[in-house]
PDB file of N, CA and C in Angstrom:
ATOM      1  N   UNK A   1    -161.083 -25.135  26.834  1.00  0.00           N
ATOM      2  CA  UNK A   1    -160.806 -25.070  28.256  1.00  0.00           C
ATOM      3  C   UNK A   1    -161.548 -23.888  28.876  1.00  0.00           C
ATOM      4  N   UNK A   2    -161.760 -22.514  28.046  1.00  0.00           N
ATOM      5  CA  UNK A   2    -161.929 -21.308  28.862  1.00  0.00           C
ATOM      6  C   UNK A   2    -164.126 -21.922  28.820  1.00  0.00           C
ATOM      7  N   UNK A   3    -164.058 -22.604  27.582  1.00  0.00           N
ATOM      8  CA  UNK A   3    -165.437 -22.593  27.553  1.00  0.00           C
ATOM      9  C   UNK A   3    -166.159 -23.773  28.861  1.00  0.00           C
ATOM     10  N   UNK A   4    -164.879 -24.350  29.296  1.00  0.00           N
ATOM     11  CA  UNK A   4    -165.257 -25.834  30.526  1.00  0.00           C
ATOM     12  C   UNK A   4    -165.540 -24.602  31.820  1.00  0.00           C
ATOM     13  N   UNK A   5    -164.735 -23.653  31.673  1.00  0.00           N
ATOM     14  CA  UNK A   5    -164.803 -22.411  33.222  1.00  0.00           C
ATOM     15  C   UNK A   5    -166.034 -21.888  33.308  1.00  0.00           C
ATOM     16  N   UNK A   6    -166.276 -21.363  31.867  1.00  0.00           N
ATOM     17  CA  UNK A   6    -168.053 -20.499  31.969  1.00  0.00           C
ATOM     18  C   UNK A   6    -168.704 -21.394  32.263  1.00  0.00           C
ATOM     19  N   UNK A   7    -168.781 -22.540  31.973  1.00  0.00           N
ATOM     20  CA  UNK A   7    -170.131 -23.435  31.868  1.00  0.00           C
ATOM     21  C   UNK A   7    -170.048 -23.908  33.272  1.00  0.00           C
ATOM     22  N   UNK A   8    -168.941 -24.087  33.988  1.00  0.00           N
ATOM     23  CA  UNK A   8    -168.855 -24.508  35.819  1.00  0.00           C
ATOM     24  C   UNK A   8    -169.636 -23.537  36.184  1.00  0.00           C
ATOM     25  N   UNK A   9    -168.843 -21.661  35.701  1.00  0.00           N
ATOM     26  CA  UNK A   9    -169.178 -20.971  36.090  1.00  0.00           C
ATOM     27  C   UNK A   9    -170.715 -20.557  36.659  1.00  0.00           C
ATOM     28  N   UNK A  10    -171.112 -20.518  35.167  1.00  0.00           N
ATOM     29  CA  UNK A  10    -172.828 -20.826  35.136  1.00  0.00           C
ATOM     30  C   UNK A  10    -173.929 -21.680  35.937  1.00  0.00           C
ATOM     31  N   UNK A  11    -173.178 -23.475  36.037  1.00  0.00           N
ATOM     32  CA  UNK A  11    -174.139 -24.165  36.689  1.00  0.00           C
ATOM     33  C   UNK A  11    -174.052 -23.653  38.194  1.00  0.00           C
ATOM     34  N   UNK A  12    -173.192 -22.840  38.586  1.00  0.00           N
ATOM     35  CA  UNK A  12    -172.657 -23.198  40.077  1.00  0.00           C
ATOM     36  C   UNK A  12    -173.550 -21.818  40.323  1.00  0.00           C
ATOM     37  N   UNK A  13    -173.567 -20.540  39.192  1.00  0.00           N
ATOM     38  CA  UNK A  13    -174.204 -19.542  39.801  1.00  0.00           C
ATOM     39  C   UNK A  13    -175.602 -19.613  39.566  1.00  0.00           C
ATOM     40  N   UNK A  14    -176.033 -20.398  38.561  1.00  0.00           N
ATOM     41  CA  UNK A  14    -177.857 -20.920  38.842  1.00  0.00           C
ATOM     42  C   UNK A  14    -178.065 -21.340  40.291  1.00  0.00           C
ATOM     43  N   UNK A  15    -177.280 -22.807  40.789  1.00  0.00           N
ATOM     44  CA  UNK A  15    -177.803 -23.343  41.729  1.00  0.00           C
ATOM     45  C   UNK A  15    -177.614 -22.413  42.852  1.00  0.00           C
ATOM     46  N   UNK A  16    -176.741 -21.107  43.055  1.00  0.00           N
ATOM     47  CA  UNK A  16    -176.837 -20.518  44.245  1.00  0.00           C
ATOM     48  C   UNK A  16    -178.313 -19.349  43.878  1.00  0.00           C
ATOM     49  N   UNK A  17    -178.232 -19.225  42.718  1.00  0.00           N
ATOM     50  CA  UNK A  17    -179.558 -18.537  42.461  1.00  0.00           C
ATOM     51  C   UNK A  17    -180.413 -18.819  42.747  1.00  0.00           C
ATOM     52  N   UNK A  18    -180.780 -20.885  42.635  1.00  0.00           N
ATOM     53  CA  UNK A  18    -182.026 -21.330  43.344  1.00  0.00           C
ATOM     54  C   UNK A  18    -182.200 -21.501  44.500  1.00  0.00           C
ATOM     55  N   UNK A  19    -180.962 -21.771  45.156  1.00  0.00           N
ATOM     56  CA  UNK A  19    -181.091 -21.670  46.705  1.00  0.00           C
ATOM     57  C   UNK A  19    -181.118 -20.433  47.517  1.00  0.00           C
ATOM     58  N   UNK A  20    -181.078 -19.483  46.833  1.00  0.00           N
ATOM     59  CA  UNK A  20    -181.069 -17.787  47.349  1.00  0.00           C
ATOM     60  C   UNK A  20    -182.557 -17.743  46.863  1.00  0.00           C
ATOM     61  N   UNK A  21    -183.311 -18.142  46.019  1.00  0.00           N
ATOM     62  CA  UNK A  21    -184.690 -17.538  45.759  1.00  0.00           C
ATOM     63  C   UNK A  21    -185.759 -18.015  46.592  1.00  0.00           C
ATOM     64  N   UNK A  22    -184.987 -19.349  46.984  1.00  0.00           N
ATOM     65  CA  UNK A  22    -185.891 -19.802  48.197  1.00  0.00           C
ATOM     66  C   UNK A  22    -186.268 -19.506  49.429  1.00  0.00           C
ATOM     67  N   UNK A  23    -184.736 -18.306  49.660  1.00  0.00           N
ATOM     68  CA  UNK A  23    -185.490 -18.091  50.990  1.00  0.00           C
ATOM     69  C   UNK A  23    -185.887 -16.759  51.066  1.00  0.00           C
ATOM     70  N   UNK A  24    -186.708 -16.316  52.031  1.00  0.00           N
ATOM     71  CA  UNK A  24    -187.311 -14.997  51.631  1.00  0.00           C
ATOM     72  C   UNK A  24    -186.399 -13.666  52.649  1.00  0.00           C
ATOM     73  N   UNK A  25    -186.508 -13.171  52.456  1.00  0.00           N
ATOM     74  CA  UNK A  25    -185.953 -11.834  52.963  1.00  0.00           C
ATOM     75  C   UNK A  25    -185.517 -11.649  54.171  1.00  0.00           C
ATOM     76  N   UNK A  26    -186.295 -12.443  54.975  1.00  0.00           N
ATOM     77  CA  UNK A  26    -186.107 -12.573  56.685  1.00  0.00           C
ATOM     78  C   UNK A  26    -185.241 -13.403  56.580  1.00  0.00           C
ATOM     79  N   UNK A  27    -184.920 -14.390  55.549  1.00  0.00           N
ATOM     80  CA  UNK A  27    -183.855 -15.145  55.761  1.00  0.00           C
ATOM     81  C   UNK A  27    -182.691 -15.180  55.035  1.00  0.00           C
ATOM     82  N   UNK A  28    -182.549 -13.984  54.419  1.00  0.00           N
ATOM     83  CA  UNK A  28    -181.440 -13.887  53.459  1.00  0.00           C
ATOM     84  C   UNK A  28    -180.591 -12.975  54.377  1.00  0.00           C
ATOM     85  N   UNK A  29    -180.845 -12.229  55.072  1.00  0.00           N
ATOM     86  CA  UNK A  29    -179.555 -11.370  56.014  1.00  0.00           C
ATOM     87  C   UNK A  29    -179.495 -12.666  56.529  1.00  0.00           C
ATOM     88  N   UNK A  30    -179.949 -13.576  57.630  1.00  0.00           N
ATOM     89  CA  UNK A  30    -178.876 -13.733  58.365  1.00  0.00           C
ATOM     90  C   UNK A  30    -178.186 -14.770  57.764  1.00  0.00           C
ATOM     91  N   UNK A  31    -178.362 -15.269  56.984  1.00  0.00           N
ATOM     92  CA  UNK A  31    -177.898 -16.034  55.692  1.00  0.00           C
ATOM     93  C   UNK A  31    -176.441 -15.249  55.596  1.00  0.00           C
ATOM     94  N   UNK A  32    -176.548 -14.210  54.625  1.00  0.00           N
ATOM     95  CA  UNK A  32    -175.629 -13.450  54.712  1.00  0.00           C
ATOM     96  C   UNK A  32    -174.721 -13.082  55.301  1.00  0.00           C
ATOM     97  N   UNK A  33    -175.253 -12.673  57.030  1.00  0.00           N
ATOM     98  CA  UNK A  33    -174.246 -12.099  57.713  1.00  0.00           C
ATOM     99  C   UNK A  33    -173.677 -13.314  58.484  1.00  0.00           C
ATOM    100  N   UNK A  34    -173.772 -15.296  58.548  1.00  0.00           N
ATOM    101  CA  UNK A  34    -173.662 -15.945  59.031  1.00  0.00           C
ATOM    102  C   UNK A  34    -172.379 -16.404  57.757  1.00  0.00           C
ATOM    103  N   UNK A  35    -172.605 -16.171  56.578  1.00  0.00           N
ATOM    104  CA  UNK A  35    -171.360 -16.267  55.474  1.00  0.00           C
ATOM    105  C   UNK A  35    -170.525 -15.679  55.867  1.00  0.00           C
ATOM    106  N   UNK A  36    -170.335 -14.558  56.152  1.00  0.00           N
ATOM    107  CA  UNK A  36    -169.279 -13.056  55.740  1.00  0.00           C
ATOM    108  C   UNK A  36    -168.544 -13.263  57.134  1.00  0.00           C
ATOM    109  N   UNK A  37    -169.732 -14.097  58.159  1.00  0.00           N
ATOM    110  CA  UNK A  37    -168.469 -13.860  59.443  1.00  0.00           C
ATOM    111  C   UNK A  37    -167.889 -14.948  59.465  1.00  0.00           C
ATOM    112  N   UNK A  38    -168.713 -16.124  58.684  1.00  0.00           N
ATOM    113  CA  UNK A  38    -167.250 -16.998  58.315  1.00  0.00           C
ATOM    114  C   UNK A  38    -166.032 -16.972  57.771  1.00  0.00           C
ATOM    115  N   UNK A  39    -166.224 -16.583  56.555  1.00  0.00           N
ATOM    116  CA  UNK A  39    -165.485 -15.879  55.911  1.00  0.00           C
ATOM    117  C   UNK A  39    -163.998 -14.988  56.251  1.00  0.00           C
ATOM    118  N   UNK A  40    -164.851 -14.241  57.002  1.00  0.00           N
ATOM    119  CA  UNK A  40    -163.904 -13.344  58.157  1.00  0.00           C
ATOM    120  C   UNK A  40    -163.381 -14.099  59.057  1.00  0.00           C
ATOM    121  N   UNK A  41    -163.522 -15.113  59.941  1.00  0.00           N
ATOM    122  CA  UNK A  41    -163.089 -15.702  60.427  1.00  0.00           C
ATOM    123  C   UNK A  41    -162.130 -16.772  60.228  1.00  0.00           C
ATOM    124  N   UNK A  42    -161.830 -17.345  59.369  1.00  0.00           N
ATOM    125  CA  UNK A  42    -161.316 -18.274  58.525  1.00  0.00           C
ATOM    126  C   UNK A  42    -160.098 -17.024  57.891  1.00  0.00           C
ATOM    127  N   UNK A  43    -160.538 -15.519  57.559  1.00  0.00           N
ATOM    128  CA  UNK A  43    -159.347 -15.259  56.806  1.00  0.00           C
ATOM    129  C   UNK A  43    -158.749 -14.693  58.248  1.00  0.00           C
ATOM    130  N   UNK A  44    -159.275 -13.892  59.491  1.00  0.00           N
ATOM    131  CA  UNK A  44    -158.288 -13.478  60.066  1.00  0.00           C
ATOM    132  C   UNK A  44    -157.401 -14.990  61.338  1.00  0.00           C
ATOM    133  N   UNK A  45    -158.167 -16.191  60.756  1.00  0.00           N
ATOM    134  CA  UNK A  45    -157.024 -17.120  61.405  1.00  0.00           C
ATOM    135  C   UNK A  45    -155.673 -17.393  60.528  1.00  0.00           C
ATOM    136  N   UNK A  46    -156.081 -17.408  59.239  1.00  0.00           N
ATOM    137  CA  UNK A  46    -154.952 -17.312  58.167  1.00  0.00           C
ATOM    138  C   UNK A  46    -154.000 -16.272  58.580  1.00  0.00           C
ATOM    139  N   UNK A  47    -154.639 -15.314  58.661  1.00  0.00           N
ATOM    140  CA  UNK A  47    -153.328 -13.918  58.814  1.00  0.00           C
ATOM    141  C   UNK A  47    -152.886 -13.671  60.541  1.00  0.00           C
ATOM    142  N   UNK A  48    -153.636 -14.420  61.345  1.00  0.00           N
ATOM    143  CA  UNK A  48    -152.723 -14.546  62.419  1.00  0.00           C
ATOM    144  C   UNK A  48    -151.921 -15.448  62.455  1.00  0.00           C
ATOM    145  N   UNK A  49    -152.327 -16.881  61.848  1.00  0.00           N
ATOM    146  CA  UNK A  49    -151.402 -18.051  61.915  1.00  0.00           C
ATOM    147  C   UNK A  49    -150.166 -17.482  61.491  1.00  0.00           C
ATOM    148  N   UNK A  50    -149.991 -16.758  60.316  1.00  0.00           N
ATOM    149  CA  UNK A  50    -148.890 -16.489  59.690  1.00  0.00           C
ATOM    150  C   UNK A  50    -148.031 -15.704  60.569  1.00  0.00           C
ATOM    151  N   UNK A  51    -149.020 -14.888  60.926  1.00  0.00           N
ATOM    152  CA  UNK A  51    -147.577 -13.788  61.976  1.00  0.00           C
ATOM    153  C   UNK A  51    -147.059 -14.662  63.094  1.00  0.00           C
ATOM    154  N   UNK A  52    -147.945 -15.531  63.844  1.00  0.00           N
ATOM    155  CA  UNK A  52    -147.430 -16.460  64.791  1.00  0.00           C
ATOM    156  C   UNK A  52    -146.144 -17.381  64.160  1.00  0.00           C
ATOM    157  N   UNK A  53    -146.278 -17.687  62.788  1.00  0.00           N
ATOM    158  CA  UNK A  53    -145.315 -18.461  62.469  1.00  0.00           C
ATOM    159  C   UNK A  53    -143.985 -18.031  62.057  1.00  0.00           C
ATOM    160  N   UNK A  54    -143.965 -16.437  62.218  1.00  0.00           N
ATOM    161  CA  UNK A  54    -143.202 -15.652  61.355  1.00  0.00           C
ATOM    162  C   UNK A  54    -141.374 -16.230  62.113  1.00  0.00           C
ATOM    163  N   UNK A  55    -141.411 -16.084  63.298  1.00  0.00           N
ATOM    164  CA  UNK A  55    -140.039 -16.278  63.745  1.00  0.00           C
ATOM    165  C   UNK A  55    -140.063 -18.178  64.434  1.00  0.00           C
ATOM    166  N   UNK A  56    -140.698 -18.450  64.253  1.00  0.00           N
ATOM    167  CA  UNK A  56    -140.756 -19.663  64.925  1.00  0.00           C
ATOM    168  C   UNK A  56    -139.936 -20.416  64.131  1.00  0.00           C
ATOM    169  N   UNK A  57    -138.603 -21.371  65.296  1.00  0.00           N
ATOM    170  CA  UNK A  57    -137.419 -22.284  64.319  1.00  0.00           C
ATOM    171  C   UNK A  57    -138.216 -23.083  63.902  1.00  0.00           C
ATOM    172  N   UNK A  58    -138.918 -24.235  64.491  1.00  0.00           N
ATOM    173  CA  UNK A  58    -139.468 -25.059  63.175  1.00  0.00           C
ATOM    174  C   UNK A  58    -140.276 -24.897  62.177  1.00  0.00           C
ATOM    175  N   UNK A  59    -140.344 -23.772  61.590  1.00  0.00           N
ATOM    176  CA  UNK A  59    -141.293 -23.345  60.492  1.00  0.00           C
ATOM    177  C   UNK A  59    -140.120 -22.439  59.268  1.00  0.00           C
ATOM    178  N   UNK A  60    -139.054 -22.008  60.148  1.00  0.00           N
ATOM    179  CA  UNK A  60    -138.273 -21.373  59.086  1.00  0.00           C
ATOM    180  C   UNK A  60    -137.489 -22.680  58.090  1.00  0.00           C
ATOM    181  N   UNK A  61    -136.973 -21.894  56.699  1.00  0.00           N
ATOM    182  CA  UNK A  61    -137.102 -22.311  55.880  1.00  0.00           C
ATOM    183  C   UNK A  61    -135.565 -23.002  55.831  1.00  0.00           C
ATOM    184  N   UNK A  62    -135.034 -23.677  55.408  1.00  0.00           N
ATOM    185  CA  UNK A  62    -133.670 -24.379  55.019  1.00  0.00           C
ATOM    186  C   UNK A  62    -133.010 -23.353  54.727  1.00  0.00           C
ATOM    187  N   UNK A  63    -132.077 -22.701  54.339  1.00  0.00           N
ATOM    188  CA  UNK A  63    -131.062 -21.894  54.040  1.00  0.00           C
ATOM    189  C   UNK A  63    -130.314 -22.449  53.090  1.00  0.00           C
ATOM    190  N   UNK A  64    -130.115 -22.706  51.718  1.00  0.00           N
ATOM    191  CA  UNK A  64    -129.261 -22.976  51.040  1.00  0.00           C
ATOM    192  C   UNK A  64    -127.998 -22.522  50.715  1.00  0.00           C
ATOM    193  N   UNK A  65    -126.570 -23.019  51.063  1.00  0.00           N
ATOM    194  CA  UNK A  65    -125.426 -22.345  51.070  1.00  0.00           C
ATOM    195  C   UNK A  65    -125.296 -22.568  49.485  1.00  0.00           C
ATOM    196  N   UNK A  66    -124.931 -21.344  48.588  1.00  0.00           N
ATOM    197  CA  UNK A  66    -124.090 -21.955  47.435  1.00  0.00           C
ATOM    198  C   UNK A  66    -122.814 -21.389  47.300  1.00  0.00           C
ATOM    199  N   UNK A  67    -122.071 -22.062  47.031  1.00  0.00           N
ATOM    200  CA  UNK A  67    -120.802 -21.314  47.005  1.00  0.00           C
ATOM    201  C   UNK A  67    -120.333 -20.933  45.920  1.00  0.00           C
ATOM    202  N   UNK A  68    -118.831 -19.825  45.591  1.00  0.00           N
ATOM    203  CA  UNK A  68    -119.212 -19.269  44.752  1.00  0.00           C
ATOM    204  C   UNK A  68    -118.721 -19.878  43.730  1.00  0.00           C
ATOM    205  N   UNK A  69    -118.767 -19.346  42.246  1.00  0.00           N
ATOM    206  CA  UNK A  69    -118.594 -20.258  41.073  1.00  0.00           C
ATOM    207  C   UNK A  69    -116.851 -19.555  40.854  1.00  0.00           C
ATOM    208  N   UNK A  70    -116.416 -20.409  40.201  1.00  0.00           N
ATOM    209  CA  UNK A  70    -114.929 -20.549  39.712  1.00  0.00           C
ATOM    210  C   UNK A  70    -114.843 -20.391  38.432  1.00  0.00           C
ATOM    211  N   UNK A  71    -115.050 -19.224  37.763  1.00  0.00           N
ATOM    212  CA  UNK A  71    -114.990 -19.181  36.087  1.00  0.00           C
ATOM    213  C   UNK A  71    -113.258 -19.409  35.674  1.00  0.00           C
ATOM    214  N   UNK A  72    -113.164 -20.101  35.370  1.00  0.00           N
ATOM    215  CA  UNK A  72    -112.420 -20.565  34.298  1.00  0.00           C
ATOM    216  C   UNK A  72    -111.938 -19.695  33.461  1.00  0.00           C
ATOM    217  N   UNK A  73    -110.479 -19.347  33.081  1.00  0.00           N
ATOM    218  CA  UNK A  73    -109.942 -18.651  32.066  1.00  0.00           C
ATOM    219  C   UNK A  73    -110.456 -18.919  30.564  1.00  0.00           C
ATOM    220  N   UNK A  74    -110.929 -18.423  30.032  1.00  0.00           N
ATOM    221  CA  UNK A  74    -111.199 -18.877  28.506  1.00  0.00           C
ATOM    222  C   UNK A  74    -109.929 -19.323  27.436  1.00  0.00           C
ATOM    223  N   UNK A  75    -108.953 -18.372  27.270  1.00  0.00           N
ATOM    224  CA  UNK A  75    -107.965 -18.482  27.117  1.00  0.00           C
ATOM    225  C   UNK A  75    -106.776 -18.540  27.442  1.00  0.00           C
ATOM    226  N   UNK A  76    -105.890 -19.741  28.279  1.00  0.00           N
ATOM    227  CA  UNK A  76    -105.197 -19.236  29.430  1.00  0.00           C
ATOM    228  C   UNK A  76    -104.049 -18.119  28.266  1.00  0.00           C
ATOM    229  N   UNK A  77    -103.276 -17.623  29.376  1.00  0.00           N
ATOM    230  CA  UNK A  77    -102.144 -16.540  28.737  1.00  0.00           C
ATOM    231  C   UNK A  77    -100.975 -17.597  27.854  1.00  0.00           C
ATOM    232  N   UNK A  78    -100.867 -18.885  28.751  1.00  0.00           N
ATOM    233  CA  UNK A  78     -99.171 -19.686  28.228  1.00  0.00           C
ATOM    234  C   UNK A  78     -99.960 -20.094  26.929  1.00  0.00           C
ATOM    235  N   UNK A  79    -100.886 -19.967  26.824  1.00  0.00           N
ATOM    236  CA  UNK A  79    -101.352 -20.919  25.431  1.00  0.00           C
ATOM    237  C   UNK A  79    -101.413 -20.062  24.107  1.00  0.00           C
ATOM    238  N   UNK A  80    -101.466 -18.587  24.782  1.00  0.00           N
ATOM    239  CA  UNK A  80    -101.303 -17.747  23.186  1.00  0.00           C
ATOM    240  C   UNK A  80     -99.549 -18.358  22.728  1.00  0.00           C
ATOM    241  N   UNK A  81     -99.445 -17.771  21.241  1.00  0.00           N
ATOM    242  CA  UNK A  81     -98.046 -17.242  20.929  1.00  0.00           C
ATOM    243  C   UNK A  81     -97.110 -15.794  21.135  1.00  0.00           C
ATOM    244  N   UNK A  82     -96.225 -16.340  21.075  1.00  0.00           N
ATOM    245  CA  UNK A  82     -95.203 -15.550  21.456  1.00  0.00           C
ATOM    246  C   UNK A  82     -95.900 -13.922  20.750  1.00  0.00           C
ATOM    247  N   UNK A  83     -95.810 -14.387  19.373  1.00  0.00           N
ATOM    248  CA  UNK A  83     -95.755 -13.346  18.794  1.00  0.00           C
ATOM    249  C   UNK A  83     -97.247 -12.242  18.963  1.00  0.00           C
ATOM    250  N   UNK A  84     -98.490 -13.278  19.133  1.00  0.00           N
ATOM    251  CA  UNK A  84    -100.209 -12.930  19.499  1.00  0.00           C
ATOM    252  C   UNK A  84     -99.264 -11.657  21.007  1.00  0.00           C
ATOM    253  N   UNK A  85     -98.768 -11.862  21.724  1.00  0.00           N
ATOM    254  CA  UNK A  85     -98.591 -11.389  22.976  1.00  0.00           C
ATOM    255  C   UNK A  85     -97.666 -10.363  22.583  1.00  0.00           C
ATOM    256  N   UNK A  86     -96.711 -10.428  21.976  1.00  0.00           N
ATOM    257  CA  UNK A  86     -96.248  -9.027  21.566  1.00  0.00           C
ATOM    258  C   UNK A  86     -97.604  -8.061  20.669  1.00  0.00           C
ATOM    259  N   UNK A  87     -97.841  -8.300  20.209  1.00  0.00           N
ATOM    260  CA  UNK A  87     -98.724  -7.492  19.337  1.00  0.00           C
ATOM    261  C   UNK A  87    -100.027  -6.950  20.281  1.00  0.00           C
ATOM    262  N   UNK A  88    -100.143  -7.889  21.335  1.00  0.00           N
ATOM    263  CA  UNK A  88    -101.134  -7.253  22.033  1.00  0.00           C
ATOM    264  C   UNK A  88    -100.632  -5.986  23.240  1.00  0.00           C
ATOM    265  N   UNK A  89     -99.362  -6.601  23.453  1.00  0.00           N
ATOM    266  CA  UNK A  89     -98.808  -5.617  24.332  1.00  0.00           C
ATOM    267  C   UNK A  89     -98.352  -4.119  23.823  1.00  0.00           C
ATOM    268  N   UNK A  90     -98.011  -4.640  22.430  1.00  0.00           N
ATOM    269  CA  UNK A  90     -97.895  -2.967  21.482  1.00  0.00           C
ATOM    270  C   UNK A  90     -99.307  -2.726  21.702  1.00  0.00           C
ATOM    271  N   UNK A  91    -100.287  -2.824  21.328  1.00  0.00           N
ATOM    272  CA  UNK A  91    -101.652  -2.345  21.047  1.00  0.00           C
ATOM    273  C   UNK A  91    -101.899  -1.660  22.387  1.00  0.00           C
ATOM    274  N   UNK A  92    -101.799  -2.341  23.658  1.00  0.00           N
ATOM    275  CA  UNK A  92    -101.792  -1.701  25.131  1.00  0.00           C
ATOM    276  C   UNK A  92    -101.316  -0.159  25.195  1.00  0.00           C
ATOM    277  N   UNK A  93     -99.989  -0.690  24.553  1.00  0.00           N
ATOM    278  CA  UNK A  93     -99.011   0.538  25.232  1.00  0.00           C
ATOM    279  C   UNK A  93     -99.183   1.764  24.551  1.00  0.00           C
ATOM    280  N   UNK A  94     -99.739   1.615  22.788  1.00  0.00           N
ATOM    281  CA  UNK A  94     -99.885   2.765  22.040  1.00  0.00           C
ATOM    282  C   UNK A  94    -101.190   3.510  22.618  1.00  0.00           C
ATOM    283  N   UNK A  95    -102.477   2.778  23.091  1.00  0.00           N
ATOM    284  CA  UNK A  95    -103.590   2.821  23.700  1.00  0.00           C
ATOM    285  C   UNK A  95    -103.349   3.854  25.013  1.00  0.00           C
ATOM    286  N   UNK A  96    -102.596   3.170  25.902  1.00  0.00           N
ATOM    287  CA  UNK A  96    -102.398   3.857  27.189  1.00  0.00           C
ATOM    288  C   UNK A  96    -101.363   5.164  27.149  1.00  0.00           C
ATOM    289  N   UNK A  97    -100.657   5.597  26.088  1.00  0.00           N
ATOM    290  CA  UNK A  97     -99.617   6.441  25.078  1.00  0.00           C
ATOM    291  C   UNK A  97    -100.827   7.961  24.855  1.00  0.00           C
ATOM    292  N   UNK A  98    -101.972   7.398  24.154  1.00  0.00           N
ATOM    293  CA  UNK A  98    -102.844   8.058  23.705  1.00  0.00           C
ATOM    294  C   UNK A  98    -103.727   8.837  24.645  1.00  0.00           C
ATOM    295  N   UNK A  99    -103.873   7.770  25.878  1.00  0.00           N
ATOM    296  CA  UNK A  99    -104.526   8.334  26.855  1.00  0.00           C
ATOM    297  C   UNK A  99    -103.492   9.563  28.171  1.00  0.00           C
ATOM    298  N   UNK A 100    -102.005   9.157  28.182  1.00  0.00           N
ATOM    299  CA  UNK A 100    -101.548  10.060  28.766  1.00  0.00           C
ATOM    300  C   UNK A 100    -101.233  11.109  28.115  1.00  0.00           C
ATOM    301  N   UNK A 101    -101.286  11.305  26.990  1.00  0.00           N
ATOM    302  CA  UNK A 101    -101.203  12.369  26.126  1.00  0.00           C
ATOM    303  C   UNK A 101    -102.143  13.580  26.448  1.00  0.00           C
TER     304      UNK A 101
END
């Protein structure tokens, strides 16, 4: 693939090579400066179009509402055992015991 790019690359910069050798000097500026103000012209309609379009309603974009997500308990509480819930509540209280200490 990279070798299909050079080889475009190549034919495309010969043929501007042969069409640049053809013309002679008197005709390569305005050659030149008849490119560059295209060029220029074409990019500063791009960058005005854009600011013109900047607040305009039919050009702004959809707004997607999402709303928010609902995570789900992993484990609800009624589904432990009795006993899982005492043992966790000792573990709390010796924990929070330690910290007012």
């Amino acid at each position: 693939m990279k070798k299909m790019f050079v080889k475009i690359k190549e034919s495309v910069e010969e043929k501007l090579r042969k069409l640049c050798s053809g013309l002679s000097p008197e005709k390569r500026v305005p050659a030149i400066v008849v490119l560059a103000a295209l060029f220029a012209i074409g990019n500063f309609y791009m960058i005005f179009r854009a600011i013109h379009d900047i607040g305009r309603e039919d050009v702004r974009p959809e707004i997607i509402e999402i709303p928010p997500m609902e995570i789900p308990d992993i484990v609800p509480a009624d589904t432990l055992p009795d006993k899982r819930v005492q043992e966790m509540e000792e573990f709390f209280n010796r924990f929070n015991q330690k910290e007012n200490e």
